[in-house]
PDB file of N, CA and C in Angstrom:
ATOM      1  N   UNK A   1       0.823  -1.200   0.000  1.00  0.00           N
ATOM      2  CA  UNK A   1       0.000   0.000   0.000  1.00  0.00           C
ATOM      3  C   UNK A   1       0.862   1.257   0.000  1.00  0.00           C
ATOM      4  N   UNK A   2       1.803   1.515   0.710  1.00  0.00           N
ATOM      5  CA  UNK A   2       2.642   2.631   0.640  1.00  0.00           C
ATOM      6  C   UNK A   2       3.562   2.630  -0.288  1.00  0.00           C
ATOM      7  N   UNK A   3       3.917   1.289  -1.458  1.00  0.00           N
ATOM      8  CA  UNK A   3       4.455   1.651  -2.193  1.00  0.00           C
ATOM      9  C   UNK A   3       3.445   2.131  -3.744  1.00  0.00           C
ATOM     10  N   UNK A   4       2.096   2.021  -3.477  1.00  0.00           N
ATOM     11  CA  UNK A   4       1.579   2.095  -4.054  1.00  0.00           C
ATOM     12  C   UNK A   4       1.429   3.903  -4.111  1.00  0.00           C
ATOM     13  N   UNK A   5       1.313   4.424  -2.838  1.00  0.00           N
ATOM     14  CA  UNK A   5       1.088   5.817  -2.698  1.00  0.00           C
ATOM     15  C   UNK A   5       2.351   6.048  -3.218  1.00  0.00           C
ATOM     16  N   UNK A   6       3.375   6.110  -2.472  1.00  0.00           N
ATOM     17  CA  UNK A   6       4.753   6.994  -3.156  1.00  0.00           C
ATOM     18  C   UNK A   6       4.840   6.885  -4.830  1.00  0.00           C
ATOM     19  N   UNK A   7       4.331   5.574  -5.536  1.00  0.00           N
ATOM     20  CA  UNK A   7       4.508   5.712  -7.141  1.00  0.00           C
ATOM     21  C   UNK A   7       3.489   6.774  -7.695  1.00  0.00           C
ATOM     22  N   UNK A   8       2.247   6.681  -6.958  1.00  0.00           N
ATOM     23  CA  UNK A   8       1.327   8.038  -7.637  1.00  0.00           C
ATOM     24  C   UNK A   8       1.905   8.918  -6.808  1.00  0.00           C
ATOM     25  N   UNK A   9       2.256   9.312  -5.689  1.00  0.00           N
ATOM     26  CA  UNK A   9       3.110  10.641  -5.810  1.00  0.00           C
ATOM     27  C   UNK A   9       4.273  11.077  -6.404  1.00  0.00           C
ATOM     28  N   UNK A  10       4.754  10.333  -7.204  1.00  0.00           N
ATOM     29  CA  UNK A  10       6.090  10.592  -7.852  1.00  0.00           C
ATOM     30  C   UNK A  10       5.263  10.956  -9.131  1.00  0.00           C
ATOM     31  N   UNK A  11       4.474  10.006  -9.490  1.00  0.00           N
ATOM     32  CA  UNK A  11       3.724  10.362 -10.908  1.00  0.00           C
ATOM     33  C   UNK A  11       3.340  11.562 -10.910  1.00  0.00           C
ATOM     34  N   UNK A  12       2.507  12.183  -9.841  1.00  0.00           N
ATOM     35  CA  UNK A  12       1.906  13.673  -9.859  1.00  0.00           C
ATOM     36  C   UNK A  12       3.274  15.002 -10.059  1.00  0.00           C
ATOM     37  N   UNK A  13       4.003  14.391  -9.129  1.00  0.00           N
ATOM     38  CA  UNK A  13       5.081  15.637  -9.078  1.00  0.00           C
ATOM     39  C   UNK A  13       5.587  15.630 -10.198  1.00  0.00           C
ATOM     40  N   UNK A  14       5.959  14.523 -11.267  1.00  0.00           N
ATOM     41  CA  UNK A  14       6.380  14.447 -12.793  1.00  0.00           C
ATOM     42  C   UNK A  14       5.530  15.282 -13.748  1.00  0.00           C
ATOM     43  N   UNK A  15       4.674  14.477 -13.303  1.00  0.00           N
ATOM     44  CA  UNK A  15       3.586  15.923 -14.437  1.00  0.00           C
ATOM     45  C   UNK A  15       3.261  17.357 -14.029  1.00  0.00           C
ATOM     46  N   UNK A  16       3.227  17.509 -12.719  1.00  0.00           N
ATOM     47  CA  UNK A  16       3.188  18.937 -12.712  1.00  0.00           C
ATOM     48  C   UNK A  16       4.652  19.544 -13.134  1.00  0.00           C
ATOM     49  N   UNK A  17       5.676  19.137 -12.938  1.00  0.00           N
ATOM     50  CA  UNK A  17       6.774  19.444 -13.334  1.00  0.00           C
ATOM     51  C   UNK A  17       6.935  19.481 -15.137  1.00  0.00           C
ATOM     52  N   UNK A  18       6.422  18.640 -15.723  1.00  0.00           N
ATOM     53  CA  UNK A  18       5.916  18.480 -16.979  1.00  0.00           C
ATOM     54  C   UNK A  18       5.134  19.621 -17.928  1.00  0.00           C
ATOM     55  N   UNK A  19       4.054  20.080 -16.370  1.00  0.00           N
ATOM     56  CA  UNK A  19       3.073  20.948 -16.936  1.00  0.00           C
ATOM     57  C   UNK A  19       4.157  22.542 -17.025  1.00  0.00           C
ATOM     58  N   UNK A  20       4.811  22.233 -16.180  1.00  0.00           N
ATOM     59  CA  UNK A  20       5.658  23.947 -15.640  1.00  0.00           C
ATOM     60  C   UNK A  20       6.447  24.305 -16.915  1.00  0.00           C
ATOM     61  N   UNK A  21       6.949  23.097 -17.907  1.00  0.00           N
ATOM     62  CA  UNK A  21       8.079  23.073 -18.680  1.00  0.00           C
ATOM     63  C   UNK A  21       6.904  24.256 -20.067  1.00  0.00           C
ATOM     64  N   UNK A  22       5.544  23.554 -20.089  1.00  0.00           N
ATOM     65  CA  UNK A  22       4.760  24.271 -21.643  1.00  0.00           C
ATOM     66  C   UNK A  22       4.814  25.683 -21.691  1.00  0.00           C
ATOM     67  N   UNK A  23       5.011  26.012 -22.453  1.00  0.00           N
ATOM     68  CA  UNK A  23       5.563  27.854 -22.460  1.00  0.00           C
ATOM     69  C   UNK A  23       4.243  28.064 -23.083  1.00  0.00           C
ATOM     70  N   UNK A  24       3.774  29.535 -23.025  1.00  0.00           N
ATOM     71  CA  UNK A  24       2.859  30.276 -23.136  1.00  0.00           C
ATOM     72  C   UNK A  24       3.309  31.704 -23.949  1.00  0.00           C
ATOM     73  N   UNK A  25       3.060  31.640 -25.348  1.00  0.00           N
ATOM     74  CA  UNK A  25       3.592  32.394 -26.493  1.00  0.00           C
ATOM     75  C   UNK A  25       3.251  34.000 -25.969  1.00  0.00           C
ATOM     76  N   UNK A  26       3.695  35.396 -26.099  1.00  0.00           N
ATOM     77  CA  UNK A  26       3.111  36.369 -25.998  1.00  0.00           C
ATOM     78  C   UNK A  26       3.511  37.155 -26.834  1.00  0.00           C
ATOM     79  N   UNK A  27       2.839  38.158 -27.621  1.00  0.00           N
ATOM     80  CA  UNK A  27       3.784  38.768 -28.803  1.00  0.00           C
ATOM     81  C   UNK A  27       3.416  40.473 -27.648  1.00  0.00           C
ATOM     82  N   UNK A  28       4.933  40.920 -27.494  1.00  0.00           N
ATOM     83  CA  UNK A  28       4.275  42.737 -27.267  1.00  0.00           C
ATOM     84  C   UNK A  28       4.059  43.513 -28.187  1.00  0.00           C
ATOM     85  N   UNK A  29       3.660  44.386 -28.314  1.00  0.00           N
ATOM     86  CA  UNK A  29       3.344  45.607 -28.935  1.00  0.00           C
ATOM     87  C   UNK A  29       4.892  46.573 -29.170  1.00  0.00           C
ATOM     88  N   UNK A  30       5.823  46.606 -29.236  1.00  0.00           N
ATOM     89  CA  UNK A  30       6.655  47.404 -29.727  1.00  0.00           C
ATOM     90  C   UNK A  30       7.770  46.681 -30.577  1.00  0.00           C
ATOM     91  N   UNK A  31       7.263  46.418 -31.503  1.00  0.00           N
ATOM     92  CA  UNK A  31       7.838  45.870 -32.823  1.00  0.00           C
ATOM     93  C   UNK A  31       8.450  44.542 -33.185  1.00  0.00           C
ATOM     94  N   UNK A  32       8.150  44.075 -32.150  1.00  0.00           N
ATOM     95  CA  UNK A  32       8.214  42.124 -32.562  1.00  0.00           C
ATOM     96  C   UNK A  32       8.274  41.710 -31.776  1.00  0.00           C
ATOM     97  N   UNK A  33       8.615  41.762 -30.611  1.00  0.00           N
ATOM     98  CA  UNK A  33       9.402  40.927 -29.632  1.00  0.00           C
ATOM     99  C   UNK A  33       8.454  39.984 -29.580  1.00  0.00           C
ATOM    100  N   UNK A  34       8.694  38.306 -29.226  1.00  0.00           N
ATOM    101  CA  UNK A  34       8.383  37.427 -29.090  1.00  0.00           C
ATOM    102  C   UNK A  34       8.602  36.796 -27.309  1.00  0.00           C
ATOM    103  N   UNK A  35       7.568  36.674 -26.708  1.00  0.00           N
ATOM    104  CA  UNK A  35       8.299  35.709 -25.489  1.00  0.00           C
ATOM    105  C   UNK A  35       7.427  34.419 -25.428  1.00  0.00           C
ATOM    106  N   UNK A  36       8.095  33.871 -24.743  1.00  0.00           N
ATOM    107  CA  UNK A  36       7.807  32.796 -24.146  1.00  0.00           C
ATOM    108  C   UNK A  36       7.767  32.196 -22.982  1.00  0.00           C
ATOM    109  N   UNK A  37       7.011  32.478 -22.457  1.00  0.00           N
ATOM    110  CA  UNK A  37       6.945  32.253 -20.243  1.00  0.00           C
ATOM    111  C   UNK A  37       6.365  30.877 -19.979  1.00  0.00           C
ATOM    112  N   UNK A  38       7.241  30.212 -19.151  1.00  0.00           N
ATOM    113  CA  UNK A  38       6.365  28.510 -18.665  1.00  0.00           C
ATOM    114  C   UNK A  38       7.040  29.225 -16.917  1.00  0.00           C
ATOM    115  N   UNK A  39       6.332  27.989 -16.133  1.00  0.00           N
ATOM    116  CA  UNK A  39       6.716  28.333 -14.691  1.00  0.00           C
ATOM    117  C   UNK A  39       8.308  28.139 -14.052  1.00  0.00           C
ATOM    118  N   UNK A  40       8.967  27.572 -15.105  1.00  0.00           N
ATOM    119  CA  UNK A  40      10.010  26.932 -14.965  1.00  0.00           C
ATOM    120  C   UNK A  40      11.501  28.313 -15.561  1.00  0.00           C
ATOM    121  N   UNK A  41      10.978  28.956 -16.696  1.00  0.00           N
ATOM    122  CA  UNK A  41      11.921  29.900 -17.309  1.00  0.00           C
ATOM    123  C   UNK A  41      10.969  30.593 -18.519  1.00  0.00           C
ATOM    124  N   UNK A  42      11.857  31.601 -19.112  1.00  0.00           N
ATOM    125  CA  UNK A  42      11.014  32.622 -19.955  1.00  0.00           C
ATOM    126  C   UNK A  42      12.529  32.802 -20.802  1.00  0.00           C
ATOM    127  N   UNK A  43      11.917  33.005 -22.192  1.00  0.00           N
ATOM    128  CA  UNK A  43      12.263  32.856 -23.244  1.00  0.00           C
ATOM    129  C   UNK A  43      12.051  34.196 -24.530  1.00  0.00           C
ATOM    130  N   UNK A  44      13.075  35.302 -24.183  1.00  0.00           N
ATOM    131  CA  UNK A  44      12.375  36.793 -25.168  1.00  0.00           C
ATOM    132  C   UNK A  44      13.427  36.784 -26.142  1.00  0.00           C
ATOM    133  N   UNK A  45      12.907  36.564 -27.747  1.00  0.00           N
ATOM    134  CA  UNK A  45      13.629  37.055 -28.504  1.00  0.00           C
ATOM    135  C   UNK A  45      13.405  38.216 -28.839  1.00  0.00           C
ATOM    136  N   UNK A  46      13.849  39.446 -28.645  1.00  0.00           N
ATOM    137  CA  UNK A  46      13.964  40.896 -28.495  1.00  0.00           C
ATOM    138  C   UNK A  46      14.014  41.745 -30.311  1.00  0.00           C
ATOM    139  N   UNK A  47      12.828  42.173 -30.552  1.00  0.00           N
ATOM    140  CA  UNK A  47      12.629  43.030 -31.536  1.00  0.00           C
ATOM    141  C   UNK A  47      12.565  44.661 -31.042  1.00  0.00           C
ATOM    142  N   UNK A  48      12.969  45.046 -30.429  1.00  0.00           N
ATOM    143  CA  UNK A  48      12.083  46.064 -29.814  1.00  0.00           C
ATOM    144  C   UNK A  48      12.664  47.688 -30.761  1.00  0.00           C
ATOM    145  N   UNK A  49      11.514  48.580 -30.999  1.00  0.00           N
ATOM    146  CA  UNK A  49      11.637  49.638 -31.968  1.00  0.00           C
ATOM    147  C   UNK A  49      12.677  50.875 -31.225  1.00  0.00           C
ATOM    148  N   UNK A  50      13.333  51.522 -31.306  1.00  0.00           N
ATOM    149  CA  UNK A  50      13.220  52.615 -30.444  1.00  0.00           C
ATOM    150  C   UNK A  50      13.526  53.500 -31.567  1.00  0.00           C
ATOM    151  N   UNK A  51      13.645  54.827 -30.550  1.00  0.00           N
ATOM    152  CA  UNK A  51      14.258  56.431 -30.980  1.00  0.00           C
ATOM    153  C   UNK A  51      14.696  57.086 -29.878  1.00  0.00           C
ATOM    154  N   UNK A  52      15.812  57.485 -30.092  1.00  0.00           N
ATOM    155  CA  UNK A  52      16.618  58.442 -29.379  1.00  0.00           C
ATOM    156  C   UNK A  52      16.654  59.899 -30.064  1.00  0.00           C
ATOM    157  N   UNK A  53      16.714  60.426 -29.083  1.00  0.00           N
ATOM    158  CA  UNK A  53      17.218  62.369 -29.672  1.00  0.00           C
ATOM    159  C   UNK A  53      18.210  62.530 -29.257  1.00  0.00           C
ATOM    160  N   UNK A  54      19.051  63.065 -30.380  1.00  0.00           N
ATOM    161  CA  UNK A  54      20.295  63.948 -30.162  1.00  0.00           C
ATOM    162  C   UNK A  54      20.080  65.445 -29.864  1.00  0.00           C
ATOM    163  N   UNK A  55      20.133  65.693 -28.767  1.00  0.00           N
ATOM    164  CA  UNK A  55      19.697  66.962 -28.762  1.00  0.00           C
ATOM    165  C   UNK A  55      21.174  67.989 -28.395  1.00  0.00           C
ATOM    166  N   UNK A  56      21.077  69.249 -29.622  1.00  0.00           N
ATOM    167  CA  UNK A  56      22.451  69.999 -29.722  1.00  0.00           C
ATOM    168  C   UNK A  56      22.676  71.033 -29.145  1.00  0.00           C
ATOM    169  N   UNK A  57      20.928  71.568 -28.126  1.00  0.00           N
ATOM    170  CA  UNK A  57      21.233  72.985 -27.389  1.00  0.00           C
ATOM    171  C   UNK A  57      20.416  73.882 -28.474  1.00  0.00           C
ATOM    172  N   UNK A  58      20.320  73.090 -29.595  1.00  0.00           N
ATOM    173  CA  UNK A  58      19.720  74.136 -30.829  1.00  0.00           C
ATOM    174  C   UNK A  58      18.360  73.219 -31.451  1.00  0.00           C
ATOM    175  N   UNK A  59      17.351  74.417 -31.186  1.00  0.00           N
ATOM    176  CA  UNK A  59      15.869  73.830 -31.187  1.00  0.00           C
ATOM    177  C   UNK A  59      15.756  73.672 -33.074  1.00  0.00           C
ATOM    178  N   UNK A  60      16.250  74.101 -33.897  1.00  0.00           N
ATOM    179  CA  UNK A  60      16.161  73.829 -35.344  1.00  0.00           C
ATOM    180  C   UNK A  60      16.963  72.314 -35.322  1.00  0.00           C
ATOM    181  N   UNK A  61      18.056  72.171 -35.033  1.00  0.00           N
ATOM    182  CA  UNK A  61      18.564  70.948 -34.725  1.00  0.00           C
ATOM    183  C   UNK A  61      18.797  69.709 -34.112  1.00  0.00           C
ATOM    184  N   UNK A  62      17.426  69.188 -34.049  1.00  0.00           N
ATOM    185  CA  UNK A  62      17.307  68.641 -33.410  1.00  0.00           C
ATOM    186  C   UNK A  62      17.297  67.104 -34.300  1.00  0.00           C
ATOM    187  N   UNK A  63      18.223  65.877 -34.060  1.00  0.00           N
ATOM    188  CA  UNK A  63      18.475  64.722 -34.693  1.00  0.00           C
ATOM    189  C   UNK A  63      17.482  63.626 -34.162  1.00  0.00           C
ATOM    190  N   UNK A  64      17.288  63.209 -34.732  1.00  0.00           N
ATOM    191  CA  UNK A  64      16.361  61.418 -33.907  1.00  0.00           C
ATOM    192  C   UNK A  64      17.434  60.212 -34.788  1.00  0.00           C
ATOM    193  N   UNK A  65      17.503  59.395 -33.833  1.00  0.00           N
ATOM    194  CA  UNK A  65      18.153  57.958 -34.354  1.00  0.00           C
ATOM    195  C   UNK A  65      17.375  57.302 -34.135  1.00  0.00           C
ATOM    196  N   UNK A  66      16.505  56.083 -35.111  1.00  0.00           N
ATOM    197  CA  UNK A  66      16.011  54.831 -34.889  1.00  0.00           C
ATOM    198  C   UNK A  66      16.630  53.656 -34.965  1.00  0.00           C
ATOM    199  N   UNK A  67      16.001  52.804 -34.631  1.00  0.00           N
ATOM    200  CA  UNK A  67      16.445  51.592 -34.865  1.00  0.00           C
ATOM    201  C   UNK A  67      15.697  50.344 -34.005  1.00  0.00           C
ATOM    202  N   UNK A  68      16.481  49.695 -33.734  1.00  0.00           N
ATOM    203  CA  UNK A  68      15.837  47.611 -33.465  1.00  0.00           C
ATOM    204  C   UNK A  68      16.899  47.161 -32.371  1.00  0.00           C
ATOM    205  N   UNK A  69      16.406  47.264 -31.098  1.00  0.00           N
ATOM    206  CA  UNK A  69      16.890  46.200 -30.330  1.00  0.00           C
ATOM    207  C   UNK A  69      16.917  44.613 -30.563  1.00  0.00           C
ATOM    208  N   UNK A  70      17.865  44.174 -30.683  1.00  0.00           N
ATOM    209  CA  UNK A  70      17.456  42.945 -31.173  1.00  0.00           C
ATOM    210  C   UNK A  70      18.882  41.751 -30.235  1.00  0.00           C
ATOM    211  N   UNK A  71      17.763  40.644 -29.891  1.00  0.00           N
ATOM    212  CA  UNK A  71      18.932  39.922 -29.143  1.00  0.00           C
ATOM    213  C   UNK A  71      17.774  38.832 -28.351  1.00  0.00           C
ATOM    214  N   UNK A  72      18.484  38.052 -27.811  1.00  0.00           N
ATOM    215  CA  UNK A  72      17.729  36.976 -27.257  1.00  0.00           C
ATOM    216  C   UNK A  72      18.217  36.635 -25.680  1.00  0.00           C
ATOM    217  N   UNK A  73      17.144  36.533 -24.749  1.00  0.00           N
ATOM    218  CA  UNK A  73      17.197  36.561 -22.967  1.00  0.00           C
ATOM    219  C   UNK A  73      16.516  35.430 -22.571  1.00  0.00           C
ATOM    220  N   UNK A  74      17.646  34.951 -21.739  1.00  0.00           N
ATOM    221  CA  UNK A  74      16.662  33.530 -21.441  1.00  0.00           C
ATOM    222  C   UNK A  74      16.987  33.582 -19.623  1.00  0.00           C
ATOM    223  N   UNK A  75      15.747  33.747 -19.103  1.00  0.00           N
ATOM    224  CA  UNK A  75      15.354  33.847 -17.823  1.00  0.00           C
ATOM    225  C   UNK A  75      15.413  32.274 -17.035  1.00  0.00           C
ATOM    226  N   UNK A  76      16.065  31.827 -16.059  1.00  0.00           N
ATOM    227  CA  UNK A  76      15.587  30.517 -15.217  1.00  0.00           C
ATOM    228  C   UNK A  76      15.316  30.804 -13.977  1.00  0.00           C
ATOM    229  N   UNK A  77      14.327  29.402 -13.935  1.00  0.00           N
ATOM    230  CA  UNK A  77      13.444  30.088 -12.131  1.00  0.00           C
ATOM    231  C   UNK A  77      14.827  30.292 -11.133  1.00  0.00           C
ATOM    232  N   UNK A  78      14.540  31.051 -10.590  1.00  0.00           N
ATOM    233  CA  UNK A  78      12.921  31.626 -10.228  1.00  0.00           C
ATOM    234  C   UNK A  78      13.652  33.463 -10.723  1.00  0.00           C
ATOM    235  N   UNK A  79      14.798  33.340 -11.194  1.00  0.00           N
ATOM    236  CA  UNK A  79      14.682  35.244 -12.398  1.00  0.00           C
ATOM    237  C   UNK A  79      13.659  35.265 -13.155  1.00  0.00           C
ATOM    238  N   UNK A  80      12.844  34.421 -13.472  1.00  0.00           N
ATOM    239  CA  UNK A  80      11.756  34.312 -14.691  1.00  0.00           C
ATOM    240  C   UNK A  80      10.901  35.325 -14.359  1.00  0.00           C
ATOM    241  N   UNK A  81      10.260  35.825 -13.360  1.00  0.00           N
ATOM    242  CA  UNK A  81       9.144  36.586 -13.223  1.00  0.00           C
ATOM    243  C   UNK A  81       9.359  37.846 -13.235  1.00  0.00           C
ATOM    244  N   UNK A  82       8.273  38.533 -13.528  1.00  0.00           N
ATOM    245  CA  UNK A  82       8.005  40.201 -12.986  1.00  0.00           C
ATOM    246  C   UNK A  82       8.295  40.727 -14.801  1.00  0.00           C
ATOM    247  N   UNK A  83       8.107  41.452 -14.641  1.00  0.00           N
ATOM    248  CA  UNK A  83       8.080  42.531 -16.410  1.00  0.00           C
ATOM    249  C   UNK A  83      10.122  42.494 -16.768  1.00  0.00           C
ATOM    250  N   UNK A  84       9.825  42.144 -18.008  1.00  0.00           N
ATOM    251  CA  UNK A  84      11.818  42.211 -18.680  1.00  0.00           C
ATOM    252  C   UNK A  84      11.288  43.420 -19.303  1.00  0.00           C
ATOM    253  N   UNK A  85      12.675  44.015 -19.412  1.00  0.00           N
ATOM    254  CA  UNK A  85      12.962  45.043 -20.162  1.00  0.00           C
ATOM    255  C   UNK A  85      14.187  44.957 -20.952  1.00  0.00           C
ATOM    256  N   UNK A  86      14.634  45.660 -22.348  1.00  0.00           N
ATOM    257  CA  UNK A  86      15.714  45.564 -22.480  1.00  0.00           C
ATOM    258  C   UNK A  86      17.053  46.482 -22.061  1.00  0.00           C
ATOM    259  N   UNK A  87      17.865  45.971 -21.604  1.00  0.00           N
ATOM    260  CA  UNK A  87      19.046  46.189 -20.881  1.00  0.00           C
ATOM    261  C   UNK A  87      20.218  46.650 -21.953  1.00  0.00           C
ATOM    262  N   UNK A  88      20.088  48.147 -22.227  1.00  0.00           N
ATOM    263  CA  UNK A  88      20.945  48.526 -23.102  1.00  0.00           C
ATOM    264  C   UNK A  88      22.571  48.793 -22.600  1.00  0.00           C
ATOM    265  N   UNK A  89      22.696  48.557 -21.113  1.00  0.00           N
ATOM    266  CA  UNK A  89      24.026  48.391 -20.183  1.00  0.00           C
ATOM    267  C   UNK A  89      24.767  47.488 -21.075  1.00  0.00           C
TER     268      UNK A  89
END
């Protein structure tokens, strides 16, 4: 009988561990980025749009640079949670 319990408790903890691994797709809103969050780790391949100003002291001159963050972050538990951002450091 108790080896009967410990095999379905090993079975349960396998599959919930199983269940933690399925990632959950999310696309954001600022120009591609792709993630991927399960309970276990998170997965962002990084599109992200920006613009910067060069600003010269002179209001006619004023520059903008665009461009694409781009790069790939892979989070493991338990860093996985809370909002990523990209880390231009």
């Amino acid at each position: 009988m108790k080896r009967k319990i410990k095999r379905i408790i090993s079975i349960l903890i396998l599959l919930l561990f199983l269940i933690g691994l399925i990632p959950i797709k999310a696309l954001r809103d600022d120009g591609g980025t792709v993630e991927y969050a399960a309970v276990f780790y998170r997965f962002i391949l990084w599109n992200q749009k920006y613009a910067e100003v060069e600003d010269n002291s002179d209001l006619l001159d004023i520059k903008y640079r665009t461009g694409y963050h781009t790069g790939t972050s892979i989070y493991v538990f338990p860093f996985n949670f809370g909002e990523k951002e990209w880390n231009t450091k």
